[in-house]
PDB file of N, CA and C in Angstrom:
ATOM      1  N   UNK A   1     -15.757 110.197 129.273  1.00  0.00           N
ATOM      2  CA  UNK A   1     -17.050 110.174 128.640  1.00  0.00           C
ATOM      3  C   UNK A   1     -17.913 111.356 129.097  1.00  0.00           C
ATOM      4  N   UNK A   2     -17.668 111.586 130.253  1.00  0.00           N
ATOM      5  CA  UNK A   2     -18.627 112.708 130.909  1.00  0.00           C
ATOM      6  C   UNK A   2     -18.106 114.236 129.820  1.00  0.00           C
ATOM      7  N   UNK A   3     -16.796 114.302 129.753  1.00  0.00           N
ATOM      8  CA  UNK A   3     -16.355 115.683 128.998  1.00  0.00           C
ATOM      9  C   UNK A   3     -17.075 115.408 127.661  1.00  0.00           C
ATOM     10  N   UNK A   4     -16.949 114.664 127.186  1.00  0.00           N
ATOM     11  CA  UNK A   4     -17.341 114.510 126.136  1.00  0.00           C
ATOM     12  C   UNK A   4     -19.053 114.932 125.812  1.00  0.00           C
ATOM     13  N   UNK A   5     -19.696 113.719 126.921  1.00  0.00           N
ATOM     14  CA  UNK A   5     -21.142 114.458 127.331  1.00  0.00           C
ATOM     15  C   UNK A   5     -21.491 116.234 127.558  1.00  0.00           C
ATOM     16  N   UNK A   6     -20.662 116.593 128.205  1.00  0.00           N
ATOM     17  CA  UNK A   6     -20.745 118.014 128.660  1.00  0.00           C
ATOM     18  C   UNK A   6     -20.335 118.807 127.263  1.00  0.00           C
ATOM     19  N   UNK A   7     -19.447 118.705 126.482  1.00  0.00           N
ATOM     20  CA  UNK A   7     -19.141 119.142 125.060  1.00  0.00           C
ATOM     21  C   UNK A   7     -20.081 119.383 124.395  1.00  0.00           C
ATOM     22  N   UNK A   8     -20.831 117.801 123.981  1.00  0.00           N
ATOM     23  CA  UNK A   8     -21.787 118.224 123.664  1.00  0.00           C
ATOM     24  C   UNK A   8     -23.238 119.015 123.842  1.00  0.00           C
ATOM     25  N   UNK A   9     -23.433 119.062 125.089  1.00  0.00           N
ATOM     26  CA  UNK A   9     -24.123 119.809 125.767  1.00  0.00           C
ATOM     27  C   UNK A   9     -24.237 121.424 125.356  1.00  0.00           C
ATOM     28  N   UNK A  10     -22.961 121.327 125.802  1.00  0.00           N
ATOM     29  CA  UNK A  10     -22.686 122.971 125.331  1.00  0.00           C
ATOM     30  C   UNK A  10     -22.698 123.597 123.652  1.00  0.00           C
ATOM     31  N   UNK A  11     -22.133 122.296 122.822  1.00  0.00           N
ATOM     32  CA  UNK A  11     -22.444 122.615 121.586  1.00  0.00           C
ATOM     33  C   UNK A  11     -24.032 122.716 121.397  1.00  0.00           C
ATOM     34  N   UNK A  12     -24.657 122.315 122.067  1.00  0.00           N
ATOM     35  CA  UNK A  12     -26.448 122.007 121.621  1.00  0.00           C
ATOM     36  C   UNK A  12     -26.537 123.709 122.162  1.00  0.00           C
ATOM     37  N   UNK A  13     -26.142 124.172 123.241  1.00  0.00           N
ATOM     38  CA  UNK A  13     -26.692 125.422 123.628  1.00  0.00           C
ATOM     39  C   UNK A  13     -26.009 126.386 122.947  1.00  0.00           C
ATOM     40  N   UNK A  14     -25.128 125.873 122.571  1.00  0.00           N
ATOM     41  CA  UNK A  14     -24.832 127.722 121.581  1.00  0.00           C
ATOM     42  C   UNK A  14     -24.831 127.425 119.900  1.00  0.00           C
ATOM     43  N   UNK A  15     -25.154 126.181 119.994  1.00  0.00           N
ATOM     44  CA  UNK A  15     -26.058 126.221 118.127  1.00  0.00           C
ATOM     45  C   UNK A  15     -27.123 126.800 118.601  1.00  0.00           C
ATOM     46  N   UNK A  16     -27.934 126.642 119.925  1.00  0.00           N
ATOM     47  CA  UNK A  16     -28.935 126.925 119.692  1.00  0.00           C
ATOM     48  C   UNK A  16     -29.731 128.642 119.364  1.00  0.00           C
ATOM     49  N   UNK A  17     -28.300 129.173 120.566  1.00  0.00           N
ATOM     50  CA  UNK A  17     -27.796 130.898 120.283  1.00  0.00           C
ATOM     51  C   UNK A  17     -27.568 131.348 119.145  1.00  0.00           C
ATOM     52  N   UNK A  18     -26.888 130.629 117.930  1.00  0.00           N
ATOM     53  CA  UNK A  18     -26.297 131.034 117.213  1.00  0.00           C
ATOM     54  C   UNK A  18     -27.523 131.223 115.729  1.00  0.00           C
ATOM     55  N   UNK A  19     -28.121 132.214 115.726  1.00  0.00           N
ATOM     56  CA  UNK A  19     -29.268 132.365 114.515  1.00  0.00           C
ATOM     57  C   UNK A  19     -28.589 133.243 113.610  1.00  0.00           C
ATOM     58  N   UNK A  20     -29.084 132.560 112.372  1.00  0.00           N
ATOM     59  CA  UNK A  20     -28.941 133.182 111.125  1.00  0.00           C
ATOM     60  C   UNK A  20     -27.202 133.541 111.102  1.00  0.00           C
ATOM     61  N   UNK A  21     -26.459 134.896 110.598  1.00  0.00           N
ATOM     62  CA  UNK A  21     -26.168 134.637 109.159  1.00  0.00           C
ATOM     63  C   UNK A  21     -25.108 134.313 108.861  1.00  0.00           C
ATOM     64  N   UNK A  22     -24.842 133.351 109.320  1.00  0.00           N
ATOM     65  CA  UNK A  22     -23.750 132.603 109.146  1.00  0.00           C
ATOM     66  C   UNK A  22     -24.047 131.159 108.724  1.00  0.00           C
ATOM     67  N   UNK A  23     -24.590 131.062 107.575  1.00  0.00           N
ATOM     68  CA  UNK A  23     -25.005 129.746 107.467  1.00  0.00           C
ATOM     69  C   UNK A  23     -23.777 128.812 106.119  1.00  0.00           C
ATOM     70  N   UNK A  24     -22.949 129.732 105.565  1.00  0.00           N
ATOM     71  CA  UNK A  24     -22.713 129.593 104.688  1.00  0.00           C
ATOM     72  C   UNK A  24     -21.247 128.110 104.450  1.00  0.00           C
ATOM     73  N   UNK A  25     -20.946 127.875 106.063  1.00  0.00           N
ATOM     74  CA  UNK A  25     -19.870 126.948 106.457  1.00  0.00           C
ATOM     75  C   UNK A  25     -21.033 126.282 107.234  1.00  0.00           C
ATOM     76  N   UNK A  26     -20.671 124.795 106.571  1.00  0.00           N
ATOM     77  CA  UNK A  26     -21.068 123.627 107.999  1.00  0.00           C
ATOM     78  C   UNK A  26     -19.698 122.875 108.046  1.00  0.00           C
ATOM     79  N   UNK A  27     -20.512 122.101 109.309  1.00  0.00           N
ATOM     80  CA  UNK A  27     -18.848 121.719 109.787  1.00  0.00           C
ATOM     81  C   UNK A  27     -19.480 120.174 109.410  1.00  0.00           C
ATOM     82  N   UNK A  28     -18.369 119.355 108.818  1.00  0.00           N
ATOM     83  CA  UNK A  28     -18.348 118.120 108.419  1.00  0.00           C
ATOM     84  C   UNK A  28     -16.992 117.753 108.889  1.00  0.00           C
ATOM     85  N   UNK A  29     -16.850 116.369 109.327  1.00  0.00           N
ATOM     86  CA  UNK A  29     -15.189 115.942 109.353  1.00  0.00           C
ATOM     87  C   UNK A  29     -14.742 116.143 107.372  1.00  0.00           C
ATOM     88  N   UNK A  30     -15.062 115.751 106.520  1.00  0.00           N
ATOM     89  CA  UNK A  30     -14.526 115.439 105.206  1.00  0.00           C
ATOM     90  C   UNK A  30     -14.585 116.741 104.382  1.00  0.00           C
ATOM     91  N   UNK A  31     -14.909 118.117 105.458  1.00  0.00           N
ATOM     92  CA  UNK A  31     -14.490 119.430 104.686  1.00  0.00           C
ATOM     93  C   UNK A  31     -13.154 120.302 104.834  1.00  0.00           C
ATOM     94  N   UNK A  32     -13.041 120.747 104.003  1.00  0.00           N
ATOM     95  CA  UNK A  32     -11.576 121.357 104.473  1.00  0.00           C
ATOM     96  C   UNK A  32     -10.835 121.507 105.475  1.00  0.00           C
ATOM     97  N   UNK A  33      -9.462 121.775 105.530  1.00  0.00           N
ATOM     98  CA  UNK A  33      -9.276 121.878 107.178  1.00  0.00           C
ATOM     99  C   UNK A  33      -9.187 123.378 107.650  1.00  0.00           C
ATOM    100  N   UNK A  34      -9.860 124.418 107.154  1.00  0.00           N
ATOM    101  CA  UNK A  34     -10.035 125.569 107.582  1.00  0.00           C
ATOM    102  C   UNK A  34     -11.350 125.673 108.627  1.00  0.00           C
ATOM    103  N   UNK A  35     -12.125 124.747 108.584  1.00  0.00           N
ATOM    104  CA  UNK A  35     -13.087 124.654 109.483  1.00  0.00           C
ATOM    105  C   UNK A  35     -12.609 125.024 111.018  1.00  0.00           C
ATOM    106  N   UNK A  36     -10.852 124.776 111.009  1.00  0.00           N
ATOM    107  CA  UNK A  36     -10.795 125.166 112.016  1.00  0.00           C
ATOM    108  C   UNK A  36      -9.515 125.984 112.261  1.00  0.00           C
ATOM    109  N   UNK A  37      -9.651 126.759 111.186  1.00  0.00           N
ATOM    110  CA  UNK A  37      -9.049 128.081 110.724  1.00  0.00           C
ATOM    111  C   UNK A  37      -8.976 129.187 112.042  1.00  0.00           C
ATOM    112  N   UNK A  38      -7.835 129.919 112.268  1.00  0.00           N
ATOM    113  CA  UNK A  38      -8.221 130.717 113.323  1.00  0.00           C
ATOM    114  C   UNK A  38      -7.593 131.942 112.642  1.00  0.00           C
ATOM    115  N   UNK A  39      -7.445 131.980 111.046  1.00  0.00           N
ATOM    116  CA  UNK A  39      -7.790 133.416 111.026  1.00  0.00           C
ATOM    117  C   UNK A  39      -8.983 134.239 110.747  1.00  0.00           C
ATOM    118  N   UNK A  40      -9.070 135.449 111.220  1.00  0.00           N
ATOM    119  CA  UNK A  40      -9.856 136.410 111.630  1.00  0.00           C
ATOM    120  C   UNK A  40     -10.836 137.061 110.230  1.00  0.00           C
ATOM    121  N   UNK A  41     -11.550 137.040 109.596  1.00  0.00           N
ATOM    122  CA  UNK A  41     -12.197 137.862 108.613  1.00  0.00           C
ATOM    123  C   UNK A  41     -11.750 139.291 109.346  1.00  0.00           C
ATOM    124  N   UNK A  42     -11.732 140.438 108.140  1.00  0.00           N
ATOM    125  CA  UNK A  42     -11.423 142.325 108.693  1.00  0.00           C
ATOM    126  C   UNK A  42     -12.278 142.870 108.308  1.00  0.00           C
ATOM    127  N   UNK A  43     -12.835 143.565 108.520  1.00  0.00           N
ATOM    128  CA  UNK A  43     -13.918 144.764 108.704  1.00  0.00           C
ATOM    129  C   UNK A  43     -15.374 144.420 108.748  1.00  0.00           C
ATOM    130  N   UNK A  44     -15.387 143.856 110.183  1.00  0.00           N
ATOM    131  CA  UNK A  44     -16.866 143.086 110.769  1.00  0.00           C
ATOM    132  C   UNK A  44     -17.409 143.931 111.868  1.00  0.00           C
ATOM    133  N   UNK A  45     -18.426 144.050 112.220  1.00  0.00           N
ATOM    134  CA  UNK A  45     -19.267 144.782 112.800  1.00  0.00           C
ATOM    135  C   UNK A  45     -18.593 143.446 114.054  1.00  0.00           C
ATOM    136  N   UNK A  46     -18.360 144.431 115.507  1.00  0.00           N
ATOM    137  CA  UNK A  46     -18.376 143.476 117.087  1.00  0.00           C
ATOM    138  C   UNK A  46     -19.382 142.554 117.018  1.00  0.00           C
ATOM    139  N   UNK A  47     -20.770 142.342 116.727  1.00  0.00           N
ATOM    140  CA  UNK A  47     -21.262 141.388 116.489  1.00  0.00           C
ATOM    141  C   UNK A  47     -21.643 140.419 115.248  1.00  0.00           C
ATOM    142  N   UNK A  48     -21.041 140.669 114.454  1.00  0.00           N
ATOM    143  CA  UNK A  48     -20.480 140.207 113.720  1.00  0.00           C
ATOM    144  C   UNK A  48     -19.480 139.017 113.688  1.00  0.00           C
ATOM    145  N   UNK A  49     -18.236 139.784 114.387  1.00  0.00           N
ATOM    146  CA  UNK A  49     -17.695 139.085 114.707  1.00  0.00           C
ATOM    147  C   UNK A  49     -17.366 137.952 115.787  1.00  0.00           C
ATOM    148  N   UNK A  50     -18.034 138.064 116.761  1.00  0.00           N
ATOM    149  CA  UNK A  50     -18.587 137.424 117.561  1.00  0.00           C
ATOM    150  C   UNK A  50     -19.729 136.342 117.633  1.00  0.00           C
ATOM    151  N   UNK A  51     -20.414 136.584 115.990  1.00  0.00           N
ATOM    152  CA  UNK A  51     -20.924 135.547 115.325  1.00  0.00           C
ATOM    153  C   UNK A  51     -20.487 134.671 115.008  1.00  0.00           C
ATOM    154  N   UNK A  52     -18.710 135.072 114.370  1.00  0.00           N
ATOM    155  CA  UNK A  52     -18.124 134.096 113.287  1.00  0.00           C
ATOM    156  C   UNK A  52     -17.176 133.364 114.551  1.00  0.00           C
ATOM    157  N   UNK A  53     -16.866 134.029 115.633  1.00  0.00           N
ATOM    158  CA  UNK A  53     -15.655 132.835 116.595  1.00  0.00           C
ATOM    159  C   UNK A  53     -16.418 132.251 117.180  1.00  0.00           C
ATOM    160  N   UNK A  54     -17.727 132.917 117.646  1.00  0.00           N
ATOM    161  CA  UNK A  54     -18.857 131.186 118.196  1.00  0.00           C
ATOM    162  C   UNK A  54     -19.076 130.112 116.711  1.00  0.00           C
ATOM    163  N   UNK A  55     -19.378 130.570 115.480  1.00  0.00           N
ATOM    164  CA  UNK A  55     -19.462 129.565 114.622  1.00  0.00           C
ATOM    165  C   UNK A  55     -18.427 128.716 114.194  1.00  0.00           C
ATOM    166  N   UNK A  56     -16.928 129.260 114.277  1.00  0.00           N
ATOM    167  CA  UNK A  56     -15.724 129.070 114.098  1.00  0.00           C
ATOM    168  C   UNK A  56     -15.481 127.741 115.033  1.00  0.00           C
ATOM    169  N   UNK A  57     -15.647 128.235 116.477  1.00  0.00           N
ATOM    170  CA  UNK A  57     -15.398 127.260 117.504  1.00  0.00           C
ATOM    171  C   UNK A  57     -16.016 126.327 117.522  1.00  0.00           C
ATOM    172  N   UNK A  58     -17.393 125.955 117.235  1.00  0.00           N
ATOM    173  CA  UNK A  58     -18.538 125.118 117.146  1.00  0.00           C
ATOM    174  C   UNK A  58     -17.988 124.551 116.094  1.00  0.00           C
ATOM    175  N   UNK A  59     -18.243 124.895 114.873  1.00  0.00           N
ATOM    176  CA  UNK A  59     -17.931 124.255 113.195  1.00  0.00           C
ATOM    177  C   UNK A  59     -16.428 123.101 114.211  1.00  0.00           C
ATOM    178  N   UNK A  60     -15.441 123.836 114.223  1.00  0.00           N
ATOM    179  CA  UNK A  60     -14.332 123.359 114.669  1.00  0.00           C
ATOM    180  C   UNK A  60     -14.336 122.221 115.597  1.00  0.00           C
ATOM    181  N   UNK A  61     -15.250 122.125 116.881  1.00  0.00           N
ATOM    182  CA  UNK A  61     -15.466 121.472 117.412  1.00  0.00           C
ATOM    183  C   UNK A  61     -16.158 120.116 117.285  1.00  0.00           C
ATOM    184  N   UNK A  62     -17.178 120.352 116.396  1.00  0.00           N
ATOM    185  CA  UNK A  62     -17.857 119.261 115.712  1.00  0.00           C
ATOM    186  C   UNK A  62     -17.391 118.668 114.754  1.00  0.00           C
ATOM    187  N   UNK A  63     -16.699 118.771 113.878  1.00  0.00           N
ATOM    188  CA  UNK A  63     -15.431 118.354 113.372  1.00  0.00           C
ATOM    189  C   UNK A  63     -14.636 117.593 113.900  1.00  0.00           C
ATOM    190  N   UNK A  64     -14.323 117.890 115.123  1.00  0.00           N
ATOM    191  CA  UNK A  64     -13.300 116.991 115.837  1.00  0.00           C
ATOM    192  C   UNK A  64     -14.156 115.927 116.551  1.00  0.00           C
ATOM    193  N   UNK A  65     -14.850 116.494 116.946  1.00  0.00           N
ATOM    194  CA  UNK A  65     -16.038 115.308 117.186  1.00  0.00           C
ATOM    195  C   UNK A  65     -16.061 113.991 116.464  1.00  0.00           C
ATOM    196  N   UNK A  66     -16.815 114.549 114.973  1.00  0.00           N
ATOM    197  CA  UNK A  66     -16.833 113.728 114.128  1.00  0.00           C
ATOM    198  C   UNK A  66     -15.640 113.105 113.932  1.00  0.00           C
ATOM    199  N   UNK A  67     -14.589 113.356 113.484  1.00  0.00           N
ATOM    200  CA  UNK A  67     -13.271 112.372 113.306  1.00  0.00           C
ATOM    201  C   UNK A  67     -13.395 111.526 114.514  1.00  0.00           C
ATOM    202  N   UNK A  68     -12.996 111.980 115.706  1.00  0.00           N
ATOM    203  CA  UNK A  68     -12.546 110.812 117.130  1.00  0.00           C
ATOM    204  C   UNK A  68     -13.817 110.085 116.773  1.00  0.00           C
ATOM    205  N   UNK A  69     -15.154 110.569 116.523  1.00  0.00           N
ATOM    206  CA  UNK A  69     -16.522 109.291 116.502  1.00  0.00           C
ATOM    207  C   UNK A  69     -16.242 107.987 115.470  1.00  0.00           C
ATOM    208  N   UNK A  70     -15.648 108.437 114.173  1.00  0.00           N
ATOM    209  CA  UNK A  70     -15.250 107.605 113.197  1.00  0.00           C
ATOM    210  C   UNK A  70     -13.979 106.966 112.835  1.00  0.00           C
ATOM    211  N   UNK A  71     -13.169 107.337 113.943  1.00  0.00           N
ATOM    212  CA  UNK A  71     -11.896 106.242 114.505  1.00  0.00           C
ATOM    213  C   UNK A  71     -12.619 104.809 114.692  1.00  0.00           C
ATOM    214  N   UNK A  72     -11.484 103.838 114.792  1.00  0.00           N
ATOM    215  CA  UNK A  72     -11.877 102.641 114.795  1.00  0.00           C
ATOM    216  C   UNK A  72     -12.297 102.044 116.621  1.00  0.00           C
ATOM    217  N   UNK A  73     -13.798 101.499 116.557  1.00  0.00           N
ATOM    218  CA  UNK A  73     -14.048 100.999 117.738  1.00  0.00           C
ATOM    219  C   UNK A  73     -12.575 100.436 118.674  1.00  0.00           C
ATOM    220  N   UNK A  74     -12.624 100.885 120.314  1.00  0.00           N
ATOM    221  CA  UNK A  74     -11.924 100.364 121.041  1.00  0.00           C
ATOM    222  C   UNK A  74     -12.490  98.943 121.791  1.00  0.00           C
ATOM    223  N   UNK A  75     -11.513  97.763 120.889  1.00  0.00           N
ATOM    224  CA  UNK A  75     -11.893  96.531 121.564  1.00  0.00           C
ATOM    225  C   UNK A  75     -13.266  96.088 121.038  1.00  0.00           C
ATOM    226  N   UNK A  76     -14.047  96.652 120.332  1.00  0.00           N
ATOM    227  CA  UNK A  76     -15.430  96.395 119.492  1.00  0.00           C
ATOM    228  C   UNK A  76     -16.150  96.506 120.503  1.00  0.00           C
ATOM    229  N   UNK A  77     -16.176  97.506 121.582  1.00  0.00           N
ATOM    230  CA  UNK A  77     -17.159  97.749 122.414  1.00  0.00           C
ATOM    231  C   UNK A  77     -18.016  99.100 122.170  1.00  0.00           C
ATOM    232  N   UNK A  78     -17.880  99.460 120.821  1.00  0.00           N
ATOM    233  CA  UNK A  78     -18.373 100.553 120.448  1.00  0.00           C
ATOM    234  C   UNK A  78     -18.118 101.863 120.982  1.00  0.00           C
ATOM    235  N   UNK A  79     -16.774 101.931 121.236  1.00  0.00           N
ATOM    236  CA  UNK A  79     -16.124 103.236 122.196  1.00  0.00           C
ATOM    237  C   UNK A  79     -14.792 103.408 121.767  1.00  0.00           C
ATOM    238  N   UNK A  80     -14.710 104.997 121.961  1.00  0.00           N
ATOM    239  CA  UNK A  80     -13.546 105.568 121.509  1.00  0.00           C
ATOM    240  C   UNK A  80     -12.639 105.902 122.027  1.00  0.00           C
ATOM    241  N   UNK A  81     -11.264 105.988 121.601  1.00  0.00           N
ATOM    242  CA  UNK A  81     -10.544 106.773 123.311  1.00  0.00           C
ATOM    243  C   UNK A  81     -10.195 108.132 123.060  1.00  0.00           C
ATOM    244  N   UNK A  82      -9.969 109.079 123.725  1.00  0.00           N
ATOM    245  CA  UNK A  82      -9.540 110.082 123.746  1.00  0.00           C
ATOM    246  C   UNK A  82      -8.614 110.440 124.419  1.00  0.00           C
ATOM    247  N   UNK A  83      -7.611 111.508 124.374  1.00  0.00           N
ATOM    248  CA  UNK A  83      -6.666 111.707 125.383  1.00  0.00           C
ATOM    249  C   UNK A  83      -6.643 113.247 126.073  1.00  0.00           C
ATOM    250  N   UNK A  84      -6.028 113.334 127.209  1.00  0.00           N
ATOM    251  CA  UNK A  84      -6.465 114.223 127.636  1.00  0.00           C
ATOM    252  C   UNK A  84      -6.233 115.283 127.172  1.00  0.00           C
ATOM    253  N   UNK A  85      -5.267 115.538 126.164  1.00  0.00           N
ATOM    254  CA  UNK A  85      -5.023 116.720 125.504  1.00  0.00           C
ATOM    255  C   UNK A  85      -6.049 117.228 124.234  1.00  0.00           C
ATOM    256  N   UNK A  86      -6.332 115.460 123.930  1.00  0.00           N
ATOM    257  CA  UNK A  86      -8.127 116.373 123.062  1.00  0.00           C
ATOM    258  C   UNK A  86      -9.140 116.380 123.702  1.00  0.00           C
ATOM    259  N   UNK A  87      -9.289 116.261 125.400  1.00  0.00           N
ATOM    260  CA  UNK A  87     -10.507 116.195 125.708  1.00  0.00           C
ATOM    261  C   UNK A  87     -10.176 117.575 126.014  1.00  0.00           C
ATOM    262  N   UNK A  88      -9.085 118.095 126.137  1.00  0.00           N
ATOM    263  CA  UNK A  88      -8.883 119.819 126.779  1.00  0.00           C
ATOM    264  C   UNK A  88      -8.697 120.346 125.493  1.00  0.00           C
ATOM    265  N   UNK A  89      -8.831 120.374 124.674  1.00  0.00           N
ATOM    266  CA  UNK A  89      -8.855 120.889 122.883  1.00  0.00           C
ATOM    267  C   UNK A  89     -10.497 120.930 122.794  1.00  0.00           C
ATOM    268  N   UNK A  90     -11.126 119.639 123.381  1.00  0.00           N
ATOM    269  CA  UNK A  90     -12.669 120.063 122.953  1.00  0.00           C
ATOM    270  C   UNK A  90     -12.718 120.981 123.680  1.00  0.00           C
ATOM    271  N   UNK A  91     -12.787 120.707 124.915  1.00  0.00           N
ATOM    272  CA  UNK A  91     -13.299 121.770 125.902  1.00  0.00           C
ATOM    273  C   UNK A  91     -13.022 123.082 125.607  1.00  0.00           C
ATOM    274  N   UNK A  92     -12.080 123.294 125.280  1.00  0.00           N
ATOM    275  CA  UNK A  92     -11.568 124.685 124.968  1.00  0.00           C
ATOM    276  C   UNK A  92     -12.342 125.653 123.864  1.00  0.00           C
ATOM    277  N   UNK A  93     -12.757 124.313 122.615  1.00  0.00           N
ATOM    278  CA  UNK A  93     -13.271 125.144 121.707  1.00  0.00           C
ATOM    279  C   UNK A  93     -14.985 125.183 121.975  1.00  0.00           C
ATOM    280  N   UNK A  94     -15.477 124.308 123.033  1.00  0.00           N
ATOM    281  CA  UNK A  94     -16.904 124.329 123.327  1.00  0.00           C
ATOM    282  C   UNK A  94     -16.697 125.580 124.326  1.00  0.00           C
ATOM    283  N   UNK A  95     -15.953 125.866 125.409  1.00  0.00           N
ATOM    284  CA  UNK A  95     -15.953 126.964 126.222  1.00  0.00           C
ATOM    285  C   UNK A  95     -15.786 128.497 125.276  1.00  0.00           C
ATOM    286  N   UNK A  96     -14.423 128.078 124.453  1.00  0.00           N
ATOM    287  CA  UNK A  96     -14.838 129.599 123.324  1.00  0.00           C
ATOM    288  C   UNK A  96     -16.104 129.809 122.417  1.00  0.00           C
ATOM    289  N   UNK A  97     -16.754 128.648 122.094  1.00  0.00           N
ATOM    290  CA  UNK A  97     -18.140 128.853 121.723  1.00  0.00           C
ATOM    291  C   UNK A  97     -18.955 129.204 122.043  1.00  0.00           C
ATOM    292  N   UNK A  98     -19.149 128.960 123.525  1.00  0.00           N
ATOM    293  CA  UNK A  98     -20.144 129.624 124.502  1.00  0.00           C
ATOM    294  C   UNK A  98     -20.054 130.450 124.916  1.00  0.00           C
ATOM    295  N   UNK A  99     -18.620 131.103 125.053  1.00  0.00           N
ATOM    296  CA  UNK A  99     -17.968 132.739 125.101  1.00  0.00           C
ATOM    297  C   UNK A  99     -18.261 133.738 124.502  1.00  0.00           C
ATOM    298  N   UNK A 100     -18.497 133.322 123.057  1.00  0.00           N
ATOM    299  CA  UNK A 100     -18.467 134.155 122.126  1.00  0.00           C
ATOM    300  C   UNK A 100     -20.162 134.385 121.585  1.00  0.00           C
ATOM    301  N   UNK A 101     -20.778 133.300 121.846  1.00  0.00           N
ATOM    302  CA  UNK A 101     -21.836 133.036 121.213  1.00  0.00           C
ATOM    303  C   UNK A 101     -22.657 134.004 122.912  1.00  0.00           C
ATOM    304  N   UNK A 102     -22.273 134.286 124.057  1.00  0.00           N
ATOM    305  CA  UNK A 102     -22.955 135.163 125.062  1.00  0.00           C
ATOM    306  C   UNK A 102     -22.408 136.782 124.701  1.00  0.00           C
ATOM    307  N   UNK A 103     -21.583 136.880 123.881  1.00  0.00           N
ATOM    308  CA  UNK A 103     -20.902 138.056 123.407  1.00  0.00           C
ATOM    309  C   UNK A 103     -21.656 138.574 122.220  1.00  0.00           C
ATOM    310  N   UNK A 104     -22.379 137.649 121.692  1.00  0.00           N
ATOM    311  CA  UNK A 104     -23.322 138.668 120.741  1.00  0.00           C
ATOM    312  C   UNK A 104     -24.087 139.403 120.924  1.00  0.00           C
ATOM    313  N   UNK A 105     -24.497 140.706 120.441  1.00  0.00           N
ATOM    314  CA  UNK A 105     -25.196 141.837 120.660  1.00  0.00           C
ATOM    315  C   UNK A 105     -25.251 142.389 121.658  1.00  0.00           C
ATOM    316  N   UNK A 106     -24.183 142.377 122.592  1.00  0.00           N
ATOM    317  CA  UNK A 106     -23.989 143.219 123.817  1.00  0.00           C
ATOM    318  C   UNK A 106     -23.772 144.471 123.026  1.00  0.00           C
TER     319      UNK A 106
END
């Protein structure tokens, strides 16, 4: 629960980095599954691109979010389970979010 807490954490701080122009993808669980697409757009300005793998990772992340949230309650105690290989899948894509999203406009 705590990773999970901390996930989100970090998603709150680099949406909060992440301004303007990339508005044109939100991340929903019931949108495509390119949301968590890892190919690359070509001929982007370094910050640019560094826009789109913090939005990439985030979109992606919240996504996965959303699905494990709308799995079926464990035991009807209003809780979900996770395993450790998606709690290290979130982490991974909240840590490349926050990577990328401190990589803009250097």
């Amino acid at each position: 629960m705590k990773a999970i807490a901390m996930a989100l954490t970090v998603v709150g701080i680099c949406a909060a980095l992440l301004v303007d122009p990339i508005r044109s993808v939100s991340a929903h669980a019931n949108e495509a599954p390119e949301v968590c697409s890892s190919e690359e757009p070509r001929d982007m300005t370094n910050d640019l691109l560094w826009r789109w793998r913090a939005h990439q990772s985030l979109s992606c992340l919240i996504s996965k979010l959303e699905e494990a949230r709308n799995r079926p309650f464990a035991a009807g105690r209003g809780q979900v389970t996770l395993t450790r290989e998606e709690v290290d899948e979130l982490l991974h894509l909240a840590w490349s979010g926050r990577d990328s999203a401190q990589r803009i406009a250097r």
